[in-house]
PDB file of N, CA and C in Angstrom:
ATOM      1  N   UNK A   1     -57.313   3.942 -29.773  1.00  0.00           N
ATOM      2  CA  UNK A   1     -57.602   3.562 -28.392  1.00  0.00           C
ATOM      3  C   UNK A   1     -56.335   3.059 -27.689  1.00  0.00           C
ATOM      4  N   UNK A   2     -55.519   2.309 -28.262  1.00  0.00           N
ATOM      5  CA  UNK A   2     -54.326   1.721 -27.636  1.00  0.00           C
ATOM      6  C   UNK A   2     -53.417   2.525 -27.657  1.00  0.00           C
ATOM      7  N   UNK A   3     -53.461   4.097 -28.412  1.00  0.00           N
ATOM      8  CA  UNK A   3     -52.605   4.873 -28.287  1.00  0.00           C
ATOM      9  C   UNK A   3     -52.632   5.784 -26.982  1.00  0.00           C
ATOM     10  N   UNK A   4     -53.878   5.675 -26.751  1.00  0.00           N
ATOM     11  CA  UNK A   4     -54.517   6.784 -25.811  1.00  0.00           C
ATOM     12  C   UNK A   4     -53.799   6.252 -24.484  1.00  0.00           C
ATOM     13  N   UNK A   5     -54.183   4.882 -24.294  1.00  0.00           N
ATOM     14  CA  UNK A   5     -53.936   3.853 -22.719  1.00  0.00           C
ATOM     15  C   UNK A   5     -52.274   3.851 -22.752  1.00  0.00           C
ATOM     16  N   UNK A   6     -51.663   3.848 -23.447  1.00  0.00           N
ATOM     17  CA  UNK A   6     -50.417   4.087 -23.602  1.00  0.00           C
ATOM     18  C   UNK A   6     -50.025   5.146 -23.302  1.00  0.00           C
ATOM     19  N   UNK A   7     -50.419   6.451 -23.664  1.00  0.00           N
ATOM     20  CA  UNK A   7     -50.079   7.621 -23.024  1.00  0.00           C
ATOM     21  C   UNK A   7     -50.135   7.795 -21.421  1.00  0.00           C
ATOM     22  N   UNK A   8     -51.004   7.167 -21.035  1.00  0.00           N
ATOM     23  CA  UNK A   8     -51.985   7.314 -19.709  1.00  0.00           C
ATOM     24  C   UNK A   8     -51.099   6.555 -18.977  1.00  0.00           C
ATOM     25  N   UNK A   9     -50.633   5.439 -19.606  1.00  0.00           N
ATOM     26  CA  UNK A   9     -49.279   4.605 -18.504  1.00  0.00           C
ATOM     27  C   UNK A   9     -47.978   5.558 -18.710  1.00  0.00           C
ATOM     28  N   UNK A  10     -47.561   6.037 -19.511  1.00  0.00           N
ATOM     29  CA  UNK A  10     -46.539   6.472 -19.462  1.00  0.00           C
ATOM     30  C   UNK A  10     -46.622   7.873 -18.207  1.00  0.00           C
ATOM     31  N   UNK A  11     -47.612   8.482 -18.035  1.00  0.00           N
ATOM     32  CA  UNK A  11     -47.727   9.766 -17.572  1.00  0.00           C
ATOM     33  C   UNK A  11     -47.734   9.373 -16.719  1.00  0.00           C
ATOM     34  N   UNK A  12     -48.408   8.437 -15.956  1.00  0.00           N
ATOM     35  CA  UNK A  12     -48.321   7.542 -14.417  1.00  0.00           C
ATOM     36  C   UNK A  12     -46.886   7.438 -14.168  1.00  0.00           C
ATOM     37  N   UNK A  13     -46.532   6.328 -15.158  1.00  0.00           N
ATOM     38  CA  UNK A  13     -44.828   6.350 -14.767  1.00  0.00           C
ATOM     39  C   UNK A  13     -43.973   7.282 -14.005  1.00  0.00           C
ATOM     40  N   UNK A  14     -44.374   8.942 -15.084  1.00  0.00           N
ATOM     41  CA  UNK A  14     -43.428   9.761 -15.285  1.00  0.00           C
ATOM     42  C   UNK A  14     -43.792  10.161 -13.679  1.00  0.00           C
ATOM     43  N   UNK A  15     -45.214  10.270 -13.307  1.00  0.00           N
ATOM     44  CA  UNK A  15     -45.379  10.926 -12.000  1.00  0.00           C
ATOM     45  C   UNK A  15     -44.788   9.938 -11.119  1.00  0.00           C
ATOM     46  N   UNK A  16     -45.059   9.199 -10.808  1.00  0.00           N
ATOM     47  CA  UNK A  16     -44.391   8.362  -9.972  1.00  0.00           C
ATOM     48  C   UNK A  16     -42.963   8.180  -9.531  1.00  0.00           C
ATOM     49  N   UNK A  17     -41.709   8.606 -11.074  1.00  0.00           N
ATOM     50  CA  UNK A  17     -40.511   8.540 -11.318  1.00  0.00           C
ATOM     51  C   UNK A  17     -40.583  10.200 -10.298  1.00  0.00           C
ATOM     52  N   UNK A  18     -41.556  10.921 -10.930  1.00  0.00           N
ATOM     53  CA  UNK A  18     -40.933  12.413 -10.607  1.00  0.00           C
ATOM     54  C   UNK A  18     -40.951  12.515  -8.905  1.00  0.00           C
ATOM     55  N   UNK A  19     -42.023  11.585  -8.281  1.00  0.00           N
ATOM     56  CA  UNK A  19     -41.957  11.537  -6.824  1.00  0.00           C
ATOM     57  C   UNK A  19     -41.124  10.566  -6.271  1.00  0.00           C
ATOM     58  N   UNK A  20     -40.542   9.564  -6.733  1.00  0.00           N
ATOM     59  CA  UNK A  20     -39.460   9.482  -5.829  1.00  0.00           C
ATOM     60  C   UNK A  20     -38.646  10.082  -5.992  1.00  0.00           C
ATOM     61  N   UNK A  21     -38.474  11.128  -6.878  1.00  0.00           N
ATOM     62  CA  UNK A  21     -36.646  11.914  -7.472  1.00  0.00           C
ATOM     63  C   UNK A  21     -37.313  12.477  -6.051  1.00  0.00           C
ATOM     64  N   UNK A  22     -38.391  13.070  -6.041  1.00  0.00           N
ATOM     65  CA  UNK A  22     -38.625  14.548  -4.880  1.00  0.00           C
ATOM     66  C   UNK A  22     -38.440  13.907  -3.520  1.00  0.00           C
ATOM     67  N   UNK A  23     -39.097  12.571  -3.347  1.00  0.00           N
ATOM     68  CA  UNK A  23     -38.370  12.048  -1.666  1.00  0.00           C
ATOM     69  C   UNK A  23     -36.659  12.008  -1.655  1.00  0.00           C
ATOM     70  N   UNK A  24     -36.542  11.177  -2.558  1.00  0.00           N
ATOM     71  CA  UNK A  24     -35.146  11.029  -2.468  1.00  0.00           C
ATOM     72  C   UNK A  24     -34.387  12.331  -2.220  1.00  0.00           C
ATOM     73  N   UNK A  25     -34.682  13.700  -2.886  1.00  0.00           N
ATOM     74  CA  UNK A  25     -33.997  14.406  -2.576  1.00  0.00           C
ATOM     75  C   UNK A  25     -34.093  15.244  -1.132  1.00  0.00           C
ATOM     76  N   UNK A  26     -35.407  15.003  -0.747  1.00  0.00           N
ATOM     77  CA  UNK A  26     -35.991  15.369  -0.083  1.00  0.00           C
ATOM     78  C   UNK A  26     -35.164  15.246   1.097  1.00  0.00           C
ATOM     79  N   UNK A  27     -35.508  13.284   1.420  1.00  0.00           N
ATOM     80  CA  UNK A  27     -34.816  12.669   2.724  1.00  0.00           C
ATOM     81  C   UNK A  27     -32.719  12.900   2.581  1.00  0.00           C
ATOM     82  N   UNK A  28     -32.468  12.691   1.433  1.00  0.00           N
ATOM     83  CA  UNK A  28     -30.798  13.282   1.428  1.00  0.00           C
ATOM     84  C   UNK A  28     -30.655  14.259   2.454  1.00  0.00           C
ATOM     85  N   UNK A  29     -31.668  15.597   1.443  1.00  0.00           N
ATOM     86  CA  UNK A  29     -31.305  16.950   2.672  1.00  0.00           C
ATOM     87  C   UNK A  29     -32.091  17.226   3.488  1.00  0.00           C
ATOM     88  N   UNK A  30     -32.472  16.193   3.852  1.00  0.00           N
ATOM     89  CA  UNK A  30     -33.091  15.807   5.458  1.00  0.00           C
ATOM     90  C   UNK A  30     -31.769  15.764   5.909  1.00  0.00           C
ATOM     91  N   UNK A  31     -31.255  14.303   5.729  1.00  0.00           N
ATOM     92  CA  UNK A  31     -29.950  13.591   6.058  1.00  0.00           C
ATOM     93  C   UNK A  31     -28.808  14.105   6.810  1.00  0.00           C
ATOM     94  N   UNK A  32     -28.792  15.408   5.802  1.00  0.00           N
ATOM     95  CA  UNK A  32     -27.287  15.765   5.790  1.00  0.00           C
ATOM     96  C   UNK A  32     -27.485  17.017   5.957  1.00  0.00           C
ATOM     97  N   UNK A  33     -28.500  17.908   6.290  1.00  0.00           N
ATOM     98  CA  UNK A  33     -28.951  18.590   6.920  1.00  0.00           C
ATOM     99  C   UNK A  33     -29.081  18.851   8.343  1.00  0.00           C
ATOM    100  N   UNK A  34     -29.823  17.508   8.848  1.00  0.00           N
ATOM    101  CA  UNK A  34     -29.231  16.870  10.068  1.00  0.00           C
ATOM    102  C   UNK A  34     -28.358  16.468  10.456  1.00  0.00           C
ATOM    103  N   UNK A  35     -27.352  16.005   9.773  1.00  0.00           N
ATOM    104  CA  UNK A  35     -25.838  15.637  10.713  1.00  0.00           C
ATOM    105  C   UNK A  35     -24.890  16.916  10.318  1.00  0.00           C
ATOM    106  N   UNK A  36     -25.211  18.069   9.520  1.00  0.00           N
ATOM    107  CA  UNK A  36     -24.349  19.662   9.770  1.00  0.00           C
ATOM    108  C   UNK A  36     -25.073  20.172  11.152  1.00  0.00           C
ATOM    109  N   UNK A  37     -26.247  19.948  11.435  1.00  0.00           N
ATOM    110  CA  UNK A  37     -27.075  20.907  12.164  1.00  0.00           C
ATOM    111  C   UNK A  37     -26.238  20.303  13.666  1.00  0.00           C
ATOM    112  N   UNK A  38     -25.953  19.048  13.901  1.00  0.00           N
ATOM    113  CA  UNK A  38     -25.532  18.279  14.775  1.00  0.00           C
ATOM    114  C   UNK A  38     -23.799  18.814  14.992  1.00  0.00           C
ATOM    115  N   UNK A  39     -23.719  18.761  14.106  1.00  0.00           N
ATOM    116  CA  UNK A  39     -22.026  19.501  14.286  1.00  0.00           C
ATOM    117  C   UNK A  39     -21.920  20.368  14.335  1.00  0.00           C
ATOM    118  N   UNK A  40     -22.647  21.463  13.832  1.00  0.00           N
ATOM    119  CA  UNK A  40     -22.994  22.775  14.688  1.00  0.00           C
ATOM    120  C   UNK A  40     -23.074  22.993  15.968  1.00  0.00           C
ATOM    121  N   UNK A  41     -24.543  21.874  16.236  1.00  0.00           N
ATOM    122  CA  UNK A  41     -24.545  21.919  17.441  1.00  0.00           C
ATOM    123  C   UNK A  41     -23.203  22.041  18.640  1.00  0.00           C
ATOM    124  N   UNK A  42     -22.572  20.928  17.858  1.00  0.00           N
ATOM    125  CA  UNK A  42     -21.430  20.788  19.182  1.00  0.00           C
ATOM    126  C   UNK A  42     -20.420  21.653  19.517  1.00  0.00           C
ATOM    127  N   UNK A  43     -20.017  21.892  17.900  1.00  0.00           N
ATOM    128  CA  UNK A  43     -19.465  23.282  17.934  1.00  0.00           C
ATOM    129  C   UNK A  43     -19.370  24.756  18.490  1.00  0.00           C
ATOM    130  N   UNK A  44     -20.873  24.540  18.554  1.00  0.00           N
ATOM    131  CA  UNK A  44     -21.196  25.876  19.469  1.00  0.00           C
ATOM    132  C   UNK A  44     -21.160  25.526  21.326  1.00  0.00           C
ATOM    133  N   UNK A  45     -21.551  24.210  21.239  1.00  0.00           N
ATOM    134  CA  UNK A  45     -21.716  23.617  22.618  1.00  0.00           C
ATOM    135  C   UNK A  45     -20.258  24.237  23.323  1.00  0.00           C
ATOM    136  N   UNK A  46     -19.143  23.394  22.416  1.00  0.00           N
ATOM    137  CA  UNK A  46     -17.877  23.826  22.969  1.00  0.00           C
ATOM    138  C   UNK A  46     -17.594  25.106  23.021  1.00  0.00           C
ATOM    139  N   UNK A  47     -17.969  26.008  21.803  1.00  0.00           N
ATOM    140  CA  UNK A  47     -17.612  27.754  22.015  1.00  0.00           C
ATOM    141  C   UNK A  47     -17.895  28.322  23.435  1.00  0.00           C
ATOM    142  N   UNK A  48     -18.899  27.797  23.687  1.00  0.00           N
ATOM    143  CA  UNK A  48     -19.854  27.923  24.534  1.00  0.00           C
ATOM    144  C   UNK A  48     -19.219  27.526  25.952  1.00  0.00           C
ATOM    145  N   UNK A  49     -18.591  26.689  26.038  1.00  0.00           N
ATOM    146  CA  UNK A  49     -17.786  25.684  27.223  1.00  0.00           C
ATOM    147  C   UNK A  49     -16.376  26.281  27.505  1.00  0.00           C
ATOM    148  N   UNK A  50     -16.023  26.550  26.454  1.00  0.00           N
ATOM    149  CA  UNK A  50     -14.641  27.077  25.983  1.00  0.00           C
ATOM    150  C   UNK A  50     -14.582  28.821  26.941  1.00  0.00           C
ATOM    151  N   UNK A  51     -15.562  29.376  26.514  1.00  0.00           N
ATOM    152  CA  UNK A  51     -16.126  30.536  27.182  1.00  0.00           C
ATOM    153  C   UNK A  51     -16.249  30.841  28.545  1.00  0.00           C
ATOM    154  N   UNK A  52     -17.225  29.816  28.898  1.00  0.00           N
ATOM    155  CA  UNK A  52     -17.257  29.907  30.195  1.00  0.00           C
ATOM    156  C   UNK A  52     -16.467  29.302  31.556  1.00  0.00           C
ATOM    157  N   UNK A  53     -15.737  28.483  30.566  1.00  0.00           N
ATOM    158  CA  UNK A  53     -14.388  28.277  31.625  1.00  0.00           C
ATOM    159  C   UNK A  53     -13.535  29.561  31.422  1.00  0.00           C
ATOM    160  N   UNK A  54     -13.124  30.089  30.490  1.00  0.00           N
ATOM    161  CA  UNK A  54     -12.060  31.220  30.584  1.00  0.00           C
ATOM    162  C   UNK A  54     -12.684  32.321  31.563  1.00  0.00           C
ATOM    163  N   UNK A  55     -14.046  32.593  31.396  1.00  0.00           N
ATOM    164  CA  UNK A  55     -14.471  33.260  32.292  1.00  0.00           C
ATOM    165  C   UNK A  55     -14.008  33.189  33.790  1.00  0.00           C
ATOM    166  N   UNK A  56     -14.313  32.328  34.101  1.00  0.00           N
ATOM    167  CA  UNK A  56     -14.231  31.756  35.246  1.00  0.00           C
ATOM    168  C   UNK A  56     -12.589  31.687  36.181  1.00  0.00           C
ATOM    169  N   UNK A  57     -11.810  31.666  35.443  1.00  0.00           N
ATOM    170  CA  UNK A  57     -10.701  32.064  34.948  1.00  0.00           C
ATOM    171  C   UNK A  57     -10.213  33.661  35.223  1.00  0.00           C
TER     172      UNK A  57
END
């Protein structure tokens, strides 16, 4: 019997351990996902700026 309840905590543990590995990795490449997507952004903003002044030009 005390072997059994012992198993049963450990497997809890393990799930629990295995869901924060999955947020954690989760919110990272949230993170940093979001601040490339952001420098992209600007990047293109300027291509973009860069462009239409020469045009103009």
């Amino acid at each position: 019997m005390e072997k059994k309840a012992e198993k049963k905590g450990s497997s809890k543990i393990k799930i629990i351990a295995i869901g924060i590995l999955i947020l954690a990795v989760v919110a990272g490449g949230a993170f940093f996902g979001y601040n490339n997507f952001i420098k992209d952004k600007k990047t293109l903003l300027k291509m973009l700026y860069n462009r239409l002044t020469l045009s103009r030009l």
